[in-house]
Each structure stands twice: as structure tokens, then as C-alpha cells.
C-alpha atoms as a PDB file:
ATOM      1  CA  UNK A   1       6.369  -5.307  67.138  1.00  0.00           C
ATOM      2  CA  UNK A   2       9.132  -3.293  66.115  1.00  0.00           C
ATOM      3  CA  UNK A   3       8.982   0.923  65.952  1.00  0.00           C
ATOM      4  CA  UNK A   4      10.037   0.215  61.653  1.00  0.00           C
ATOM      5  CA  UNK A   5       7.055  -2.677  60.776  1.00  0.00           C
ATOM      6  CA  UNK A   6       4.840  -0.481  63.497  1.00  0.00           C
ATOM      7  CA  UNK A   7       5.058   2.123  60.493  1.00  0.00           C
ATOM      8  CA  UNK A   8       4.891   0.077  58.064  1.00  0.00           C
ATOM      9  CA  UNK A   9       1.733  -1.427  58.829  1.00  0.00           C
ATOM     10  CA  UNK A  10       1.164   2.162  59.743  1.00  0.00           C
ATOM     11  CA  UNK A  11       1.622   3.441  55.792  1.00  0.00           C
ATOM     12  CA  UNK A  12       0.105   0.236  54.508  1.00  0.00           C
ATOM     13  CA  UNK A  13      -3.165   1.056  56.280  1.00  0.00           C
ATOM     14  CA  UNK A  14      -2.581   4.454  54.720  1.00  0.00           C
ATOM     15  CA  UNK A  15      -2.050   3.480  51.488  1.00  0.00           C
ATOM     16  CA  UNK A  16      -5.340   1.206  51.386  1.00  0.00           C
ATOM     17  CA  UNK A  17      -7.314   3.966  52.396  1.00  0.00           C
ATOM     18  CA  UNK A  18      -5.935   5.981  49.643  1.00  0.00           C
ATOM     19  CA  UNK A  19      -6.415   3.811  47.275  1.00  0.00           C
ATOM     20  CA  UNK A  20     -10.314   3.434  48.388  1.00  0.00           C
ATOM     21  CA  UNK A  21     -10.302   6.813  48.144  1.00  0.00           C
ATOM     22  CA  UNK A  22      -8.681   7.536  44.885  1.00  0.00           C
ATOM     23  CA  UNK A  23     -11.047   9.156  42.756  1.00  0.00           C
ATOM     24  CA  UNK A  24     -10.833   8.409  39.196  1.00  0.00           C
ATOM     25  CA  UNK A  25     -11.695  12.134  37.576  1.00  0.00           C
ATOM     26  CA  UNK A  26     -13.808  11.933  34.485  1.00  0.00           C
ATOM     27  CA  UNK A  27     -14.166  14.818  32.081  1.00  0.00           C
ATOM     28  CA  UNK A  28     -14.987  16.462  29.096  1.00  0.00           C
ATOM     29  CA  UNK A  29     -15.882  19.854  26.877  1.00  0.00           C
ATOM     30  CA  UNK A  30     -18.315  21.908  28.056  1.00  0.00           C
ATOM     31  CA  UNK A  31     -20.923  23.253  25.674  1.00  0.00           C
ATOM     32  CA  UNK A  32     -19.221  26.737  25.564  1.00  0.00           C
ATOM     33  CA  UNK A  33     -16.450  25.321  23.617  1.00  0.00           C
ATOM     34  CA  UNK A  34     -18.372  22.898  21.679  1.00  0.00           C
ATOM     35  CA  UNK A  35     -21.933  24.899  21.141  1.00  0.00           C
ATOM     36  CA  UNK A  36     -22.953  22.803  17.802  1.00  0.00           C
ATOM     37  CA  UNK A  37     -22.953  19.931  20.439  1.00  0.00           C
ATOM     38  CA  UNK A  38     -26.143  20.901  21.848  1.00  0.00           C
ATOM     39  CA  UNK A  39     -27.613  18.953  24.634  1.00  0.00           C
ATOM     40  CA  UNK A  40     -24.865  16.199  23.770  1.00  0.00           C
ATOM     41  CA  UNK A  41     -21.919  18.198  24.861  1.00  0.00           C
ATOM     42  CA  UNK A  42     -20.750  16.821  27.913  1.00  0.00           C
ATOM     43  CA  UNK A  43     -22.552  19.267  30.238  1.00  0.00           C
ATOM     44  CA  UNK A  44     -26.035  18.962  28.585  1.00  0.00           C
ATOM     45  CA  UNK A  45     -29.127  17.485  29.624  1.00  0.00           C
ATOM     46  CA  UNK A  46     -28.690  14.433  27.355  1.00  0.00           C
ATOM     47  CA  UNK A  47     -25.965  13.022  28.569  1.00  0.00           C
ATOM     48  CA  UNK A  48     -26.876  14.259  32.597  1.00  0.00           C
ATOM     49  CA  UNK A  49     -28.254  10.553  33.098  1.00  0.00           C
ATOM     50  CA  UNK A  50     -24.862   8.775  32.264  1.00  0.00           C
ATOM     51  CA  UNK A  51     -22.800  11.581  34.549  1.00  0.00           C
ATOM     52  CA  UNK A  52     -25.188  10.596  37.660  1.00  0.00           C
ATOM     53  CA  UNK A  53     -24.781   7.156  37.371  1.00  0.00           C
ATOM     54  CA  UNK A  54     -20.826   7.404  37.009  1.00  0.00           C
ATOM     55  CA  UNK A  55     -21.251   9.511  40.535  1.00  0.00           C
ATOM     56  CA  UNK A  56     -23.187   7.097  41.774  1.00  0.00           C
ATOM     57  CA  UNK A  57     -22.098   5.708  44.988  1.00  0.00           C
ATOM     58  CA  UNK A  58     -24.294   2.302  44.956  1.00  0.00           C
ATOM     59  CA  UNK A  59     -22.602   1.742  41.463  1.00  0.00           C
ATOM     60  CA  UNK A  60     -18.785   3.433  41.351  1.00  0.00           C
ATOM     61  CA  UNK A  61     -18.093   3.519  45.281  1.00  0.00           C
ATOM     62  CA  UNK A  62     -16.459   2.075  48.025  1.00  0.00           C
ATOM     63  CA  UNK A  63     -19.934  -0.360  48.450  1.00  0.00           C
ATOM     64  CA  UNK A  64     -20.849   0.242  45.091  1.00  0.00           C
ATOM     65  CA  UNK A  65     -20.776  -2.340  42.353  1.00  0.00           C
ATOM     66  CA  UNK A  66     -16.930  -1.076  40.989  1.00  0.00           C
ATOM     67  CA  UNK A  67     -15.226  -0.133  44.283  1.00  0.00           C
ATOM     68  CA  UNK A  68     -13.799   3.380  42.699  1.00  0.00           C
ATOM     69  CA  UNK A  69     -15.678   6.630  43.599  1.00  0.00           C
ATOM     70  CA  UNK A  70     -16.142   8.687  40.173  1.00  0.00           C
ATOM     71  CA  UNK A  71     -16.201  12.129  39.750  1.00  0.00           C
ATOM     72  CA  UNK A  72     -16.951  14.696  36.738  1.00  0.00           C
ATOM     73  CA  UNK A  73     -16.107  17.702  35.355  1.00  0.00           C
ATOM     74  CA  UNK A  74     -16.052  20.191  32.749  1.00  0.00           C
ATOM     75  CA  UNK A  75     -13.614  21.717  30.669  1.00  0.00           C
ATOM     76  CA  UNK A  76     -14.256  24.654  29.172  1.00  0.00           C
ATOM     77  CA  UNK A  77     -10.880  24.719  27.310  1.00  0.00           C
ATOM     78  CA  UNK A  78      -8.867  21.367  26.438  1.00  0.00           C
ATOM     79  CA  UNK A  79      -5.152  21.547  26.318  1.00  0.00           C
ATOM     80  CA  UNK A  80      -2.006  20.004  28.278  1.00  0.00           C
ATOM     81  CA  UNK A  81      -3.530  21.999  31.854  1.00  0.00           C
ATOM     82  CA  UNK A  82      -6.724  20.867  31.813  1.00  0.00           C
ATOM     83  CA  UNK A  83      -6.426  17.557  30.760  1.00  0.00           C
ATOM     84  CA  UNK A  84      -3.537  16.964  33.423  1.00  0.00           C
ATOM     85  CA  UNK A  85      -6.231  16.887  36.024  1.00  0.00           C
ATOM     86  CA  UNK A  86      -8.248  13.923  34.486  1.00  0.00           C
ATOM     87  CA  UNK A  87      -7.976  10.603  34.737  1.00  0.00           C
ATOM     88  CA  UNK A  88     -10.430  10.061  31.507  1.00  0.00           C
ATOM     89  CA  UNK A  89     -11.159  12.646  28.741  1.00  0.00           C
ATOM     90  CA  UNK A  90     -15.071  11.663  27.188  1.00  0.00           C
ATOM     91  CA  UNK A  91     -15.479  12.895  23.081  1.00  0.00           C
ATOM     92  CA  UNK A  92     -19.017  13.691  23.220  1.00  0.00           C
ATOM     93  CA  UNK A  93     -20.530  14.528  19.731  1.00  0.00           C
ATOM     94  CA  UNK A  94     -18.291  16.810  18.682  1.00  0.00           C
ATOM     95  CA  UNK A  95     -18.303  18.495  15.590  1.00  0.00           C
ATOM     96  CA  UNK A  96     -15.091  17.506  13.444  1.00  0.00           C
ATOM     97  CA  UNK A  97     -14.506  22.193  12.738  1.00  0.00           C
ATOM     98  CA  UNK A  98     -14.887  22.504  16.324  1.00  0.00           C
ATOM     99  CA  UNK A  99     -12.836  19.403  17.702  1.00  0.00           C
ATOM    100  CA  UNK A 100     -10.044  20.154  15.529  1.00  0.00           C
ATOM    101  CA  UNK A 101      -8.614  22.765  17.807  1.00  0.00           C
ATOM    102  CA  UNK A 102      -7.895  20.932  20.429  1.00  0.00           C
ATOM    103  CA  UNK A 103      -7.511  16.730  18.673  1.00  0.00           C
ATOM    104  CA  UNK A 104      -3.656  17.504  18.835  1.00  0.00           C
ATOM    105  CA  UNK A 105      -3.949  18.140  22.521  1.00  0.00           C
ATOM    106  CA  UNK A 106      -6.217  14.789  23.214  1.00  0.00           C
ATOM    107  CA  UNK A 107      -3.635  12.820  20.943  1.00  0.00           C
ATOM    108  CA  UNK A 108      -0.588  13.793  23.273  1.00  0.00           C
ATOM    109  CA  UNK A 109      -2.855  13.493  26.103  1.00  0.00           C
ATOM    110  CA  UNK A 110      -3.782   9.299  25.053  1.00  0.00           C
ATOM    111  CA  UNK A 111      -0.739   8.462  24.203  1.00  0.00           C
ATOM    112  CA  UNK A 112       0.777  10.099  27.305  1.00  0.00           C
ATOM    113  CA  UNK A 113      -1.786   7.561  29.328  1.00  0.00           C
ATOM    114  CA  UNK A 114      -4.916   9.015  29.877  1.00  0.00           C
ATOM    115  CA  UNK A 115      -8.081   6.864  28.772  1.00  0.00           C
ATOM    116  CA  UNK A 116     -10.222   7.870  26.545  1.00  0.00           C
ATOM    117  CA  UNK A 117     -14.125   7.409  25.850  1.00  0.00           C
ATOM    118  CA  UNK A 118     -15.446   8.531  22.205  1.00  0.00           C
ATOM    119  CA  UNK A 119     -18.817   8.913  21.604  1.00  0.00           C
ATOM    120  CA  UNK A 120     -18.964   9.608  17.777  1.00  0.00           C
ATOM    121  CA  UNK A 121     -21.867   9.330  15.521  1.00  0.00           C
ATOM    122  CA  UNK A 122     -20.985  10.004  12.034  1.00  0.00           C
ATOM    123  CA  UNK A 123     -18.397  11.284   9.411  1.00  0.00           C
ATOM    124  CA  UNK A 124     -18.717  14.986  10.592  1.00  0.00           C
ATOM    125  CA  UNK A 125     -18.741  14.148  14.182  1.00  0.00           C
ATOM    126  CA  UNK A 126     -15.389  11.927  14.406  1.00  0.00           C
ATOM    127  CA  UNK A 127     -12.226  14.237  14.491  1.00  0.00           C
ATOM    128  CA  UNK A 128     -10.986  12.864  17.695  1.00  0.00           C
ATOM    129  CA  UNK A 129     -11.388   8.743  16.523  1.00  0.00           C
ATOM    130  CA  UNK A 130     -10.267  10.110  12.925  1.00  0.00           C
ATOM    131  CA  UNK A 131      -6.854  11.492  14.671  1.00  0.00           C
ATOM    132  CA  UNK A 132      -6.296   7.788  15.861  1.00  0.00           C
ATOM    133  CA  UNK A 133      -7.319   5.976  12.664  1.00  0.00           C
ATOM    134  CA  UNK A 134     -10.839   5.557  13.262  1.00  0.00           C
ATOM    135  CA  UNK A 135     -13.286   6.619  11.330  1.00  0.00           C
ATOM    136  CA  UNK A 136     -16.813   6.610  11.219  1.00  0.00           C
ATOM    137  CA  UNK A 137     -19.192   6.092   8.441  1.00  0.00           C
ATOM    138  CA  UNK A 138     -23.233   5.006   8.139  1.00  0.00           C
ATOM    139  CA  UNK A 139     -24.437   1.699   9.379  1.00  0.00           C
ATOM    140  CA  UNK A 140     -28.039   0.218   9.048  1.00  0.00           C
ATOM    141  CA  UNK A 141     -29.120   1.102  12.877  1.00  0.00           C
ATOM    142  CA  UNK A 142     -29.849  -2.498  13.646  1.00  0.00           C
ATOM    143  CA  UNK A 143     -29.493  -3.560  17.176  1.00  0.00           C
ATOM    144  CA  UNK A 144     -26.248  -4.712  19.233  1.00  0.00           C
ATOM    145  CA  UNK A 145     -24.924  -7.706  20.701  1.00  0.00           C
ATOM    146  CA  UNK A 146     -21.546  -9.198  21.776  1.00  0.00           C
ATOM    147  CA  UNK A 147     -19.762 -10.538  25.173  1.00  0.00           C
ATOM    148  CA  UNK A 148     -17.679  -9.348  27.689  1.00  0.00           C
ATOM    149  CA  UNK A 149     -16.181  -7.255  29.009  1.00  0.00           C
ATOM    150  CA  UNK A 150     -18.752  -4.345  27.760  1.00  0.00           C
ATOM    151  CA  UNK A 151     -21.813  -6.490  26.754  1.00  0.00           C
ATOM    152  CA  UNK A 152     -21.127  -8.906  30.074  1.00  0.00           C
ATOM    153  CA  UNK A 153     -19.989  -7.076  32.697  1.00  0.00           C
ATOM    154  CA  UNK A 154     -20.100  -6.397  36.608  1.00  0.00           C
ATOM    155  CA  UNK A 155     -23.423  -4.192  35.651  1.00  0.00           C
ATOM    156  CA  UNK A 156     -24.957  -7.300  34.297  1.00  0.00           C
ATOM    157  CA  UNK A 157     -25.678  -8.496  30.376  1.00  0.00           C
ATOM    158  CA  UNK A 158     -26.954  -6.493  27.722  1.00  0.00           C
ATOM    159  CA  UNK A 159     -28.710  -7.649  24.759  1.00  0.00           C
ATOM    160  CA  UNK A 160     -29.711  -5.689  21.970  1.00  0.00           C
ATOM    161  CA  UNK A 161     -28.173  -2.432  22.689  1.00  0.00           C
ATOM    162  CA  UNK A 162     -30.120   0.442  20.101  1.00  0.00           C
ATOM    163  CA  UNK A 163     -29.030   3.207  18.135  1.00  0.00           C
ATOM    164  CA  UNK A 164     -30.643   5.898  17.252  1.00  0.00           C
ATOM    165  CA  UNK A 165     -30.879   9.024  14.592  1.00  0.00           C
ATOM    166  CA  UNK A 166     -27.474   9.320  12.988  1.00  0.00           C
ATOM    167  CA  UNK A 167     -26.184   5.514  13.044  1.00  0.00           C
ATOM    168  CA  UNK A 168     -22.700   4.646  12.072  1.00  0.00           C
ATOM    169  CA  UNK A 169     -20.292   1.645  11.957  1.00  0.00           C
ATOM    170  CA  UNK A 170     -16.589   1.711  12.329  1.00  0.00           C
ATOM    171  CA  UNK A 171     -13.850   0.111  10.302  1.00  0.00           C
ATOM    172  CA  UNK A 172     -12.862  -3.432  11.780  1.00  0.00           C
ATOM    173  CA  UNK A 173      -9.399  -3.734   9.822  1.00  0.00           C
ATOM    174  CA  UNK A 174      -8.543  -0.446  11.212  1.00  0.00           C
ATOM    175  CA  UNK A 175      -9.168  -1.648  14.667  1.00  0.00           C
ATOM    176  CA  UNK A 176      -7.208  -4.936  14.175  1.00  0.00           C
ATOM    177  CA  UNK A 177      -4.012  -2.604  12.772  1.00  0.00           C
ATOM    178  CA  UNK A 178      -4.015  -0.888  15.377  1.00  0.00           C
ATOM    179  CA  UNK A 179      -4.068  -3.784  17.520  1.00  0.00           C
ATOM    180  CA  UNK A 180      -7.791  -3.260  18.969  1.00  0.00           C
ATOM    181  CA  UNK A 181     -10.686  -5.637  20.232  1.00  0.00           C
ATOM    182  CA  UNK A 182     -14.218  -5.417  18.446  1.00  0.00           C
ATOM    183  CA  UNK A 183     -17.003  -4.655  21.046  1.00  0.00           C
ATOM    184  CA  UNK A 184     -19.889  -5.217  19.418  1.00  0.00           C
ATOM    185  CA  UNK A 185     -21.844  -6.118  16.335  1.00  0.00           C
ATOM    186  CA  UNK A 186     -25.391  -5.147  15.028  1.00  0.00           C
ATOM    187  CA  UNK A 187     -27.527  -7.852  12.830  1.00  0.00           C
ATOM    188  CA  UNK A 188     -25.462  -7.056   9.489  1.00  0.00           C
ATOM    189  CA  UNK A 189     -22.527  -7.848  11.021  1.00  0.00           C
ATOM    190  CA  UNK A 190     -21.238  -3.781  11.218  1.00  0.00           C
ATOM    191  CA  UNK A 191     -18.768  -3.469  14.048  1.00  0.00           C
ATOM    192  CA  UNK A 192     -20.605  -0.945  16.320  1.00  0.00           C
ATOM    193  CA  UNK A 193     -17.644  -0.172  18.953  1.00  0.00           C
ATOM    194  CA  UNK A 194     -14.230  -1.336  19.681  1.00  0.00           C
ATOM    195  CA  UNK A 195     -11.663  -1.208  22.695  1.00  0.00           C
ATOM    196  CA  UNK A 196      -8.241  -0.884  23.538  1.00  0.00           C
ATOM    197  CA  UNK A 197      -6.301  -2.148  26.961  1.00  0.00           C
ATOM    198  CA  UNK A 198      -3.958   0.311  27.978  1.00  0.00           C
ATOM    199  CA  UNK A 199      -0.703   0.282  26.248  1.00  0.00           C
ATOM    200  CA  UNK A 200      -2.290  -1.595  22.974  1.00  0.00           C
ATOM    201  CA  UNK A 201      -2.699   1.170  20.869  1.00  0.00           C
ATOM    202  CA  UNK A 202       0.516   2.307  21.567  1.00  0.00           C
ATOM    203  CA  UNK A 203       3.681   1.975  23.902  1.00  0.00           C
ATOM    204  CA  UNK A 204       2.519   4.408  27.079  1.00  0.00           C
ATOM    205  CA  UNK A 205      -0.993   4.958  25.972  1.00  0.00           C
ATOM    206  CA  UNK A 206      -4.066   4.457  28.070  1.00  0.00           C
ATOM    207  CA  UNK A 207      -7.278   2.435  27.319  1.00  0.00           C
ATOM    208  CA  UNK A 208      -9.358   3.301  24.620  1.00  0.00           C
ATOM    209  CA  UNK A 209     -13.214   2.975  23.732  1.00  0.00           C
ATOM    210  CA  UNK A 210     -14.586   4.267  20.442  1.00  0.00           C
ATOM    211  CA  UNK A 211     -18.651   4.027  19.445  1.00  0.00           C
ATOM    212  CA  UNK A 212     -20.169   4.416  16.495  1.00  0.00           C
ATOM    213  CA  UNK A 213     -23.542   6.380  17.837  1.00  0.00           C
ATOM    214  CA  UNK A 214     -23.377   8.134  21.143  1.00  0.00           C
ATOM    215  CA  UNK A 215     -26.957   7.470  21.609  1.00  0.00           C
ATOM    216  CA  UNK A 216     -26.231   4.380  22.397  1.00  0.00           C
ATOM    217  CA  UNK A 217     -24.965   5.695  25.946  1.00  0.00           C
ATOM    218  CA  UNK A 218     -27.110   9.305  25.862  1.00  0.00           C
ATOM    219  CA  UNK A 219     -30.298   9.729  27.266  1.00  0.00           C
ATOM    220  CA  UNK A 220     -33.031  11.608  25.070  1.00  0.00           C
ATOM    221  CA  UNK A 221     -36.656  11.469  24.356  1.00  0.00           C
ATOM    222  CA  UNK A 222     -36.809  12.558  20.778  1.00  0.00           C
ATOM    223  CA  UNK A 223     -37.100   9.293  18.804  1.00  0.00           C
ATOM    224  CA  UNK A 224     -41.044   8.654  19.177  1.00  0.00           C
ATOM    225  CA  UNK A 225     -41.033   6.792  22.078  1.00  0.00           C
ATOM    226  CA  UNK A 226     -40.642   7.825  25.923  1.00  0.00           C
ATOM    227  CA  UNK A 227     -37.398   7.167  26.364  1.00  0.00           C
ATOM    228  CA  UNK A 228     -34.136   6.738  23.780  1.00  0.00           C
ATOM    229  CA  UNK A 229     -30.740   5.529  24.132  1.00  0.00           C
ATOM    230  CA  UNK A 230     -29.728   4.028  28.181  1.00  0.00           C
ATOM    231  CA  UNK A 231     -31.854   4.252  31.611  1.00  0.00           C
ATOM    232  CA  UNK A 232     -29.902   4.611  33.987  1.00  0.00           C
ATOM    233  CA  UNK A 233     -32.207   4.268  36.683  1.00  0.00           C
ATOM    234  CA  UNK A 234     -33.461   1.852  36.635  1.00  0.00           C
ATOM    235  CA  UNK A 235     -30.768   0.381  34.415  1.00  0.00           C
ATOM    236  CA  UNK A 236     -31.864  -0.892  30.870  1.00  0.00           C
ATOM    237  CA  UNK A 237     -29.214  -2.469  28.544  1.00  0.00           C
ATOM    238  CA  UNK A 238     -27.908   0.453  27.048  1.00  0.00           C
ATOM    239  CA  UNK A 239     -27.498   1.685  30.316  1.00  0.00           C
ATOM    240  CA  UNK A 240     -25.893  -1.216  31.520  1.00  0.00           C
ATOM    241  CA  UNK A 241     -23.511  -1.942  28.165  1.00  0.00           C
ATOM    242  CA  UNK A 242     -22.427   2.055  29.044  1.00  0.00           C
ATOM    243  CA  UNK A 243     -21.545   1.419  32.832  1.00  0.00           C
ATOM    244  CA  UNK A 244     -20.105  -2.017  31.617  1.00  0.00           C
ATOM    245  CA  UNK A 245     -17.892  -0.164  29.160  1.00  0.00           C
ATOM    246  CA  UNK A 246     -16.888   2.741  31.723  1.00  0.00           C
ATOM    247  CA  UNK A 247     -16.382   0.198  34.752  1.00  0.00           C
ATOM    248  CA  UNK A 248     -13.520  -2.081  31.995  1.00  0.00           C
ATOM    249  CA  UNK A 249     -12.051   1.129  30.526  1.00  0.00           C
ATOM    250  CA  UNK A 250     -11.166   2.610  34.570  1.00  0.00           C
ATOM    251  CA  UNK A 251      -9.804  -0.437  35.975  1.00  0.00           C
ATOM    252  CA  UNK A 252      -7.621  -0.901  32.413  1.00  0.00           C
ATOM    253  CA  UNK A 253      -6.520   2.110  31.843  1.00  0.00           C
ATOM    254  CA  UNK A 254      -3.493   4.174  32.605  1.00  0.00           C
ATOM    255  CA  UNK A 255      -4.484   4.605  36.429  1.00  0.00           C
ATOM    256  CA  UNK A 256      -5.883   1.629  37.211  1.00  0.00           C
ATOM    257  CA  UNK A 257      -6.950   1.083  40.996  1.00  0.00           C
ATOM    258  CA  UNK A 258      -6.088  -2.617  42.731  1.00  0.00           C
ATOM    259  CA  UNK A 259      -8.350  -4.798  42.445  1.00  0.00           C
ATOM    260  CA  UNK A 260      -9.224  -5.572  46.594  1.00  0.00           C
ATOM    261  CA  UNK A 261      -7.041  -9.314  45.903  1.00  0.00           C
ATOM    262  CA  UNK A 262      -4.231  -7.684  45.268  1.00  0.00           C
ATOM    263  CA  UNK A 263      -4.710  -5.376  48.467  1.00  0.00           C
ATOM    264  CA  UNK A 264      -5.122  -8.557  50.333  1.00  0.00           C
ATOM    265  CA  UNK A 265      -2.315  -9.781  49.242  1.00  0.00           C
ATOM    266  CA  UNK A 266       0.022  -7.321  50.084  1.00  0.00           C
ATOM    267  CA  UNK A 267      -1.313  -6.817  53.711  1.00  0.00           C
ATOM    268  CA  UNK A 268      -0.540 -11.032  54.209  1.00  0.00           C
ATOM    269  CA  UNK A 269       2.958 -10.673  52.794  1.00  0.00           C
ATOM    270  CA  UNK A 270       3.643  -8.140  55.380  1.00  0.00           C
ATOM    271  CA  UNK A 271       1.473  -9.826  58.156  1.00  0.00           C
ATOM    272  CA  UNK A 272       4.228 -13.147  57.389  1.00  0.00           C
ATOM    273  CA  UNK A 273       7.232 -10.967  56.958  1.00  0.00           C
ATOM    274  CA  UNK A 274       6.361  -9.293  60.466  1.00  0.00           C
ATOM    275  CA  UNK A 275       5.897 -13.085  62.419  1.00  0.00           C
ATOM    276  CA  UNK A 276       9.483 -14.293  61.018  1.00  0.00           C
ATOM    277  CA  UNK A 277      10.699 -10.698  62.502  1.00  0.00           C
ATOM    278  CA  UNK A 278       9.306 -11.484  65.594  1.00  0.00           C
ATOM    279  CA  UNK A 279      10.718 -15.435  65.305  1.00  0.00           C
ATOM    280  CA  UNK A 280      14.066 -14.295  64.919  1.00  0.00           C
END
């Protein structure tokens, strides 16, 4: 073999192994900037269940279920700097007087390519969806179905997916102008969470998920019952419509990793191109 295709083969096997390695950096605002949040800001307990299964190996890993290895973080401040260094920025429940501050920043930061993961809950907890056209107002709290690719994913299907406490719905012609997918449905018919492919809501912008409750993903005990909102170990259906969701919004989004196909295909283009080298 030739000193040129020995390095290429050379940077190919590189390449793969970066790509296996890539990790795809979650984050979102700490409770220091976002103290109304409680324990649903990003760094509090309610939401620590959904953060250890994202850094789960046997489910976002090289062996895992989604070949990507996930990490998360905190940001205590959310501008241009910070969210440079994420590959997904996650709206917890934010309080519309304290997201305001920095909805400007996520808006340029979306449309720029970075995905984005909204958790909001009602009409004073929906700045960041509101900045995009999506608002949020009450529902019924009836349980929710629908199909792939975040009911029926590689996590499995969920059926009946629960809210809980503060319950909303979001607008379904506002998702269709702005050239969205509806996720889900409760019994009434409300549309419970919708989705965007990268570059659909805009030229350049990255995928998009916005829910209607973020208990529907969270992790609390406070509803009557021993356990409210997704398991994530062992995984119930909320937990696995929420890994569902993440595992579609990562490999759609603005820094999507190859899917292993498409790996294997570019290794046998270069295997052929290097036997017709070595034929002529």
C-alpha cells in the first residue's frame, strides 16, 4: 500500500474513533441563576434522575442503546460563552421574570444551530417557547399517547405518558406555522409536545423539542403516590418517552453524529478505491 492511502486509512481510523468519542455536551441553568426554579432547575434533585440516565453508558455510549456518550453541565450564567460549549441548551421550569434575561441569548443560540429541549409547564413558566412562538396555556392533565420517533423509539414504546401538578397544552396551529411536528396528544385531543428537525424552524437552526409539563420527564415524589413523572431506572414510560425524545433530538440536531452505516460506508469506499490503486 502506498505511504498517501497508508495515511489515509491512517486518519480514517482516526476520524471513527473521534466520532465514537464525540461527546454530545448537554446543559442548562443552574439554580443560582434561576432560584424560583427550585428542585426543577437543571441542577436540582428533581430532575437528577433524567441527568444520570443521559450519562448513562448502557443507554448513551459506545455499547449503549444510542452509540453517543452524553455529558452535562451547568451554567451558572447563559450568554454567547457559555452556550458555545454545548451541544444542547435544556429550559427547565423557568420562571418567564427570570428567563427573560437571557431568552435573547438562547434565540441567537437556536437559530445559530444548537438544539434545544424545553421543559415548560404553564403561562408563567414559558419565556423561552414564548420567544419562538410557543406558548403554553392549561390542559385537562389527561394522559399521553402518540408514535414515533418520541413515543416509539430505540428506548422502547410508551403509552400513557402522565402529567402532573401544573398541566398545560400547546398551540397546534402555531406549531404547523412554524413548520413543526405534533408529538403527542392526551385523551381530549390537547397537543402535549411538539418537535422540530434541525433546520425546520428556521434556515441554520437546530432541532427543537417543546413540552407542555416538565413533569412529564422530572422525577418527584410529591403527587400522592411513590413516585411522579419518569423512572429512569428501571425505565417506566415517561422515562422512556424522555430518553426517546433526547436520543431523536441528538442524532437530528445541529451536530448530529453518523449513524455506524454511514461509517461503514465510507471505510468500503476507501477499502475499493485502495484495490484499483493497487490494480493499476
Amino acid at each position: 500500500m502506498s505511504n498517501a492511502l497508508s495515511k489515509l486509512f491512517a486518519g480514517l481510523a482516526l476520524a471513527i474513533t473521534c466520532l465514537s468519542a464525540n461527546a454530545y455536551v448537554v446543559g442548562g441553568a443552574a439554580s443560582s441563576l434561576i432560584p424560583s426554579s427550585g428542585n426543577w432547575a437543571w441542577n436540582g434533585s428533581y430532575m437528577t434522575g433524567f441527568r444520570g440516565a443521559l450519562e448513562n453508558a448502557a443507554y448513551f455510549g459506545p455499547a449503549g442503546i444510542v452509540n453517543r456518550t452524553i455529558t452535562t453541565t451547568n451554567l451558572t450564567a447563559v450568554n454567547s460563552s457559555t452556550l458555545a460549549g454545548v451541544d444542547m441548551f435544556v429550559g427547565t421550569w423557568v420562571a418567564d421574570s427570570e428567563g427573560a434575561g437571557f431568552s435573547a441569548a438562547i434565540m441567537n443560540y437556536f437559530l445559530g444551530g444548537g438544539d434545544l429541549f424545553l421543559l415548560q409547564d404553564d403561562s408563567g413558566h414559558d419565556v423561552l417557547g414564548s420567544t419562538l412562538g410557543m406558548s403554553t396555556t392549561g390542559s385537562t392533565g389527561s394522559v399521553s399517547n402518540g408514535g414515533a420517533p418520541l413515543f416509539n423509539g430505540p428506548f422502547g414504546n410508551a403509552t400513557n405518558v402522565q402529567q402532573f401538578y401544573a398541566v398545560g397544552q400547546l398551540d397546534e396551529s402555531a406549531i404547523l406555522a412554524h413548520n413543526g411536528h405534533v408529538g403527542g396528544r392526551n385523551v381530549e385531543n390537547q397537543v402535549t409536545s411538539a418537535f422540530w428537525h434541525a433546520g425546520e424552524y428556521a434556515p441554520g437552526s437546530g432541532s427543537l423539542f417543546i413540552i407542555a409539563d416538565i413533569d412529564m420527564i422530572a422525577t418527584t415524589s410529591l403527587c400522592g403516590q411513590p413516585l411522579c413523572g419518569a423512572s429512569y431506572a428501571p425505565l417506566n414510560n415517561n422515562g422512556i418517552y424522555a430518553l426517546n425524545t433526547f436520543s431523536f433530538l441528538q442524532q437530528n440536531g445541529g451536530n448530529p453524529i453518523p449513524e455506524p452505516a454511514s461509517i461503514l460506508l465510507v471505510g468500503s469506499a476507501l477499502a475499493i478505491l485502495a484495490a484499483r490503486r493497487r490494480k493499476g
